[in-house]
Protein backbone atom coordinates (compact mmCIF):
# COMPACT_ATOMS: atom_id res chain seq x y z
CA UNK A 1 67.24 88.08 211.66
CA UNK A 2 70.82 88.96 210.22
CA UNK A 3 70.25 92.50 210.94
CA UNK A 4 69.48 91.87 214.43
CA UNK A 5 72.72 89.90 214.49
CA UNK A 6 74.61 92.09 213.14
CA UNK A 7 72.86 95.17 215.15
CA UNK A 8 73.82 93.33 218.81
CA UNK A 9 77.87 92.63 217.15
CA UNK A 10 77.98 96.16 216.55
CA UNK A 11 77.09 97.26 219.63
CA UNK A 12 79.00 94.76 221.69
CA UNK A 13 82.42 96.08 219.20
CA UNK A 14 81.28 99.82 220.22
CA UNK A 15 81.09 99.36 223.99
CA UNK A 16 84.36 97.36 224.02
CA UNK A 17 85.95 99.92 222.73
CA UNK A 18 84.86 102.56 224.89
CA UNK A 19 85.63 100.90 227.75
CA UNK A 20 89.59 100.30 226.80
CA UNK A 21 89.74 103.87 225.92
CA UNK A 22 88.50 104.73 229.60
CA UNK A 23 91.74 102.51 231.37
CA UNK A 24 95.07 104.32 231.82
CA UNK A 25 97.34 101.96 232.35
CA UNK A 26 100.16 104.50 233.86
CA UNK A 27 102.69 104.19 236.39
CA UNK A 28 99.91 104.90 239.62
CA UNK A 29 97.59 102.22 238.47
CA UNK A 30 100.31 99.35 238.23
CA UNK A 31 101.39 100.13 241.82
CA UNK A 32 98.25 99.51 243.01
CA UNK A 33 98.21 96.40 240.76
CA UNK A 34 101.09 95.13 242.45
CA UNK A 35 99.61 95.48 245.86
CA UNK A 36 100.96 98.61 246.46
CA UNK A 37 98.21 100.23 248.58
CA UNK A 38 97.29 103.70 249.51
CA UNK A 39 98.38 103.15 253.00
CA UNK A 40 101.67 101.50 251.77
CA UNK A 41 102.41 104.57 249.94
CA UNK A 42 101.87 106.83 252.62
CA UNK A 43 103.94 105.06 254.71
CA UNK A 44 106.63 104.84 252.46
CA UNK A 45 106.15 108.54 252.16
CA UNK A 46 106.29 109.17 256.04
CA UNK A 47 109.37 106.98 256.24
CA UNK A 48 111.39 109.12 253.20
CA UNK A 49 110.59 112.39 255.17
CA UNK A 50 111.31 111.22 258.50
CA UNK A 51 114.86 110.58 256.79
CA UNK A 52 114.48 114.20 255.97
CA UNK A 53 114.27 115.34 259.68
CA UNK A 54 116.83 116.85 261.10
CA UNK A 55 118.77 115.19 264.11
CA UNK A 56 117.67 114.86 267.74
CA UNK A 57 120.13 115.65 270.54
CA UNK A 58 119.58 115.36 274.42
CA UNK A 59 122.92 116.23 276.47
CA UNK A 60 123.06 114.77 280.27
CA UNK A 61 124.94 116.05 282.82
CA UNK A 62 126.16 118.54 285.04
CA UNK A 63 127.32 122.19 285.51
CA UNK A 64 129.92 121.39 282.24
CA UNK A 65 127.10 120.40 280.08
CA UNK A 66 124.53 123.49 281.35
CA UNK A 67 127.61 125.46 280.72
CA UNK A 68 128.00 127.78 284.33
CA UNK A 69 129.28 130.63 283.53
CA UNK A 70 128.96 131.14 280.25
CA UNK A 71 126.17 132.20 277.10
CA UNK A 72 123.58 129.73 276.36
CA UNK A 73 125.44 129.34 272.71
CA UNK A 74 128.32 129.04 274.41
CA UNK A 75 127.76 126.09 275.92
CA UNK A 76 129.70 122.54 274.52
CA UNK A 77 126.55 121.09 273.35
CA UNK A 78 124.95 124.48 271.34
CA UNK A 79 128.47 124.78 269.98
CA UNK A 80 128.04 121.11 269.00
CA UNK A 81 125.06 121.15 266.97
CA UNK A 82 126.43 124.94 265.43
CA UNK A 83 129.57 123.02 264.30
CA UNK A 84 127.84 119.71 263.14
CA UNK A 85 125.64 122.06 260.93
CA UNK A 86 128.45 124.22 259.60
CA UNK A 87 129.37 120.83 258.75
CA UNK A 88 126.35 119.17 256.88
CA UNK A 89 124.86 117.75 259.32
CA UNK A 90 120.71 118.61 260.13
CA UNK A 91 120.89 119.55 263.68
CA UNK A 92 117.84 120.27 265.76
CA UNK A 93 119.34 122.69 268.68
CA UNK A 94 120.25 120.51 272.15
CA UNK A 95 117.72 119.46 274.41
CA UNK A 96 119.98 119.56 277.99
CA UNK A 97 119.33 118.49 280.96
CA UNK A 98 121.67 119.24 283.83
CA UNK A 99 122.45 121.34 286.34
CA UNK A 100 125.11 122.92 288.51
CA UNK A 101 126.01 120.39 291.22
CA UNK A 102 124.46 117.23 290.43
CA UNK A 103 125.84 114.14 291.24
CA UNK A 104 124.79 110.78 289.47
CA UNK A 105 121.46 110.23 291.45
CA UNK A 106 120.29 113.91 291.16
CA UNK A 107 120.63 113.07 287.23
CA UNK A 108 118.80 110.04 287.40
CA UNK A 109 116.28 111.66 289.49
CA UNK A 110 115.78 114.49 286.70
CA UNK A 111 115.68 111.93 284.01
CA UNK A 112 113.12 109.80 285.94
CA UNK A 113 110.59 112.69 286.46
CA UNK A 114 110.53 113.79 283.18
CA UNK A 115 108.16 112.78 280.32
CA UNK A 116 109.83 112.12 276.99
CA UNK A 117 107.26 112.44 274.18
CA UNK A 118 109.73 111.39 271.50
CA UNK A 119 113.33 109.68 271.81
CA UNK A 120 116.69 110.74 270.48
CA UNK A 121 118.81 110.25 267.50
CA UNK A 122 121.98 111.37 269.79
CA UNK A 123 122.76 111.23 273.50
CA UNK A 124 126.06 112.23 275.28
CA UNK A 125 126.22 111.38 279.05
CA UNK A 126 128.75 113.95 281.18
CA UNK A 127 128.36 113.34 284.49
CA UNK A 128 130.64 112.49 287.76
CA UNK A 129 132.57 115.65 289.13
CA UNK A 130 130.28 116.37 291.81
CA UNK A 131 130.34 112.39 292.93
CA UNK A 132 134.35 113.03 293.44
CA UNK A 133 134.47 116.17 294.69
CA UNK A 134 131.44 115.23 297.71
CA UNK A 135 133.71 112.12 298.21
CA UNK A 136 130.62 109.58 297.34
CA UNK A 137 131.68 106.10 296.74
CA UNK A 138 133.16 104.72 293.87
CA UNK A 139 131.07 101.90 293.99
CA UNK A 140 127.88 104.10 294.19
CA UNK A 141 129.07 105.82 290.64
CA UNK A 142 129.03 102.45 288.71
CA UNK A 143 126.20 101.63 289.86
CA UNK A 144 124.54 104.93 288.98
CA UNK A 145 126.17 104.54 285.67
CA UNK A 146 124.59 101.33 284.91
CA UNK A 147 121.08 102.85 285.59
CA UNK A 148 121.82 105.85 283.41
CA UNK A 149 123.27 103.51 280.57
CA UNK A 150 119.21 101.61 281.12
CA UNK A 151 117.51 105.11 280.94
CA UNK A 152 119.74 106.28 277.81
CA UNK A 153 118.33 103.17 275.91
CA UNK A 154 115.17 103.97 277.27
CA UNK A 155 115.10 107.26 275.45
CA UNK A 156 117.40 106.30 272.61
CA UNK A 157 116.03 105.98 268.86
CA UNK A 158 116.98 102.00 267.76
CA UNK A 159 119.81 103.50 265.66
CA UNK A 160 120.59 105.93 267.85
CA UNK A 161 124.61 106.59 269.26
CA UNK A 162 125.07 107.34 272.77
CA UNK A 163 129.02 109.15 274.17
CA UNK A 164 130.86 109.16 276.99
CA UNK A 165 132.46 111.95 277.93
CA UNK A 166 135.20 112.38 280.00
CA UNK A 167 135.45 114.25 283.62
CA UNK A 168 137.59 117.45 283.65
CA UNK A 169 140.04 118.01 285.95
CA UNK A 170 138.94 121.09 288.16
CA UNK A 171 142.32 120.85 290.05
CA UNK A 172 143.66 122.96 287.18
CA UNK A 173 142.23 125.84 287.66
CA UNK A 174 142.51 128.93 290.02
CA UNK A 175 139.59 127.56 292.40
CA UNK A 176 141.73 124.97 293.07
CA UNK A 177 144.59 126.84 294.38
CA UNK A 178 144.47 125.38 297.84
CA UNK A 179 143.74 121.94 297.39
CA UNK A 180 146.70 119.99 296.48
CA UNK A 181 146.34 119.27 292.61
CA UNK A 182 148.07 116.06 292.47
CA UNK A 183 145.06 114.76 294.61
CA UNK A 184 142.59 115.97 293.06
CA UNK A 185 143.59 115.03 289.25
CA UNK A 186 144.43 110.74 290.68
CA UNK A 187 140.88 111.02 292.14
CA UNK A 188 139.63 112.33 288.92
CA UNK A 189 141.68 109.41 286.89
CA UNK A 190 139.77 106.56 288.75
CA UNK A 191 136.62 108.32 287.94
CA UNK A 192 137.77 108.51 284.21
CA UNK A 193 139.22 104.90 284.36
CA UNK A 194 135.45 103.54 285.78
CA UNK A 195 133.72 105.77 282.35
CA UNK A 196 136.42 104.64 280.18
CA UNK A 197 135.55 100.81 281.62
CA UNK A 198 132.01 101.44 281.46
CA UNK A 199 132.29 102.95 277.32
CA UNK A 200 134.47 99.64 276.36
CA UNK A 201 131.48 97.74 278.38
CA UNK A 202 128.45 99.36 276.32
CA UNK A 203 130.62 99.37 273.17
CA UNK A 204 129.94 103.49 273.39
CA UNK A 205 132.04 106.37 272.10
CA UNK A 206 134.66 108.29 274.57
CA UNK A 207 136.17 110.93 274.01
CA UNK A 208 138.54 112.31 276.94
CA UNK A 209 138.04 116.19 277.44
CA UNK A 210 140.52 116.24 280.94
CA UNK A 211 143.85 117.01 279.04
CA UNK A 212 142.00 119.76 277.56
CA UNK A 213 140.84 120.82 281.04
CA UNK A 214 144.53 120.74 282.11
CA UNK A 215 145.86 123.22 280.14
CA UNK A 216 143.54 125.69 282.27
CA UNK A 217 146.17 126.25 284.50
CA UNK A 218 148.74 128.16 281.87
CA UNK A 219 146.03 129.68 279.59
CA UNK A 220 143.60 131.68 281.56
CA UNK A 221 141.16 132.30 278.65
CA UNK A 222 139.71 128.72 279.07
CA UNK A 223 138.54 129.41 282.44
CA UNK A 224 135.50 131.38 283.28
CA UNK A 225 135.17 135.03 285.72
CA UNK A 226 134.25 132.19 288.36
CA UNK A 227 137.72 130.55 288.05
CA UNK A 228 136.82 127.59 287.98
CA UNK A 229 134.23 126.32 284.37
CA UNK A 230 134.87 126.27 281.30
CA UNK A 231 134.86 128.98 278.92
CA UNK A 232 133.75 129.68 275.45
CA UNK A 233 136.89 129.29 274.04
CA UNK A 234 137.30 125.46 276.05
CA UNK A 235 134.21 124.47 275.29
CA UNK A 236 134.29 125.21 271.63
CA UNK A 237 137.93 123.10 271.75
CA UNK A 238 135.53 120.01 273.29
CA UNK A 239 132.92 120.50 270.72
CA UNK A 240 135.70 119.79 268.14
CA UNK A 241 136.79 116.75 269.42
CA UNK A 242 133.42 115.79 270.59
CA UNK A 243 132.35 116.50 266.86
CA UNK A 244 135.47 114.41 265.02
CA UNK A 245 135.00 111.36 267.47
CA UNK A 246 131.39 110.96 267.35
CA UNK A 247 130.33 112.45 263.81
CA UNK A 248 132.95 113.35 261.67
């Protein structure tokens, strides 16, 4: 009867001991013991890289953001991202969308047709020298603005940061010989003056690219063969500022 006893202790000691030798009790298993589950990890591990990922860019506009007249790495926004990276900054390259001509509406249209599969970490919004030169209301471009300003948050990341950028003056340049330039550059202030409103508004960046534009008319070099957009060399000087406003 002892001996059975003291058989069934033994035993009882020997598999106790085995099965303490079998439990790690490292750092994996005490996450999980905290409530940390597999999912939870993952996440967090989707969430760390997506930190990782380099910055989204979408530029809106006109022929000054599609950059007429010039390389496709020559344009503001491509110079942009080049700089930014130079910089330290994880740039994916510019989505764009804009084209010669468009007015206000013809952007909105664009942005209404098209099918954004992700949203955007930055967003600049250049738009409004075709509204002044086809004469189109005044009252027609704030209103357009505040539709843009609901489509920009629309396709904006939560943190996201959306700028304003500022109308150049085409009355500086060589296309503009005929036209009276005083005209042309007030009409071209009330446009700036309804952006620079609408910025303060929206609590957005602005950065003003018109005295740049300005200088056009002394240094030749900032104006394109077409005499009358932008050229490398301008558009590199609005990448600059466009760079130390928004990122630097």
């Amino acid at each position: 009867m002892k001996f059975h006893l003291l058989f069934k202790l033994f035993f009882f000691i020997t598999v106790l001991k085995a099965c303490e030798s079998s439990i790690s009790y490292n750092d994996d298993n005490l996450n999980i013991y905290r409530g940390e589950s597999h999912n939870d990890l993952i996440f967090e591990e989707n969430i760390n890289s997506l930190s990782d990922s380099p910055f989204s860019f979408i530029a809106l506009g006109d022929s000054y953001t599609i950059g007429e007249g010039v390389n496709v790495e020559d344009r503001w926004p491509n110079q942009f991202v080049n700089l930014a990276n130079e910089n330290g900054f994880d740039f994916d390259q510019p989505v764009i969308i804009a084209e010669t001509g468009w007015k206000t509406y013809d952007l909105l249209d664009s942005i209404n047709q098209t099918n954004f599969s992700s949203k955007y970490d930055y967003i600049s919004l250049l738009i409004g020298v075709n509204n002044q030169f086809n004469s189109r209301p005044i009252h027609e471009f704030e209103e357009d603005l505040n539709k843009l300003m609901d489509e920009m948050n629309r396709i904006k990341k939560d943190d996201g940061s959306i700028i304003i950028i500022s109308i150049p003056d085409w009355g500086y340049t060589p296309f503009a010989e005929s036209v009276e330039m005083s005209d042309i550059s007030e009409k071209i202030d009330l446009f700036n003056s309804i952006l620079i409103k609408f910025a303060a508004t929206n609590d957005l960046k602005y950065v003003d690219v018109t005295e740049i534009s300005r200088r056009a008319i002394n240094e030749p070099n900032l104006i394109t063969d077409d005499n009358l957009h932008p050229s490398k060399k301008m558009y590199l000087e609005w990448a600059n500022k466009i760079y130390n406003i928004w990122i630097d």
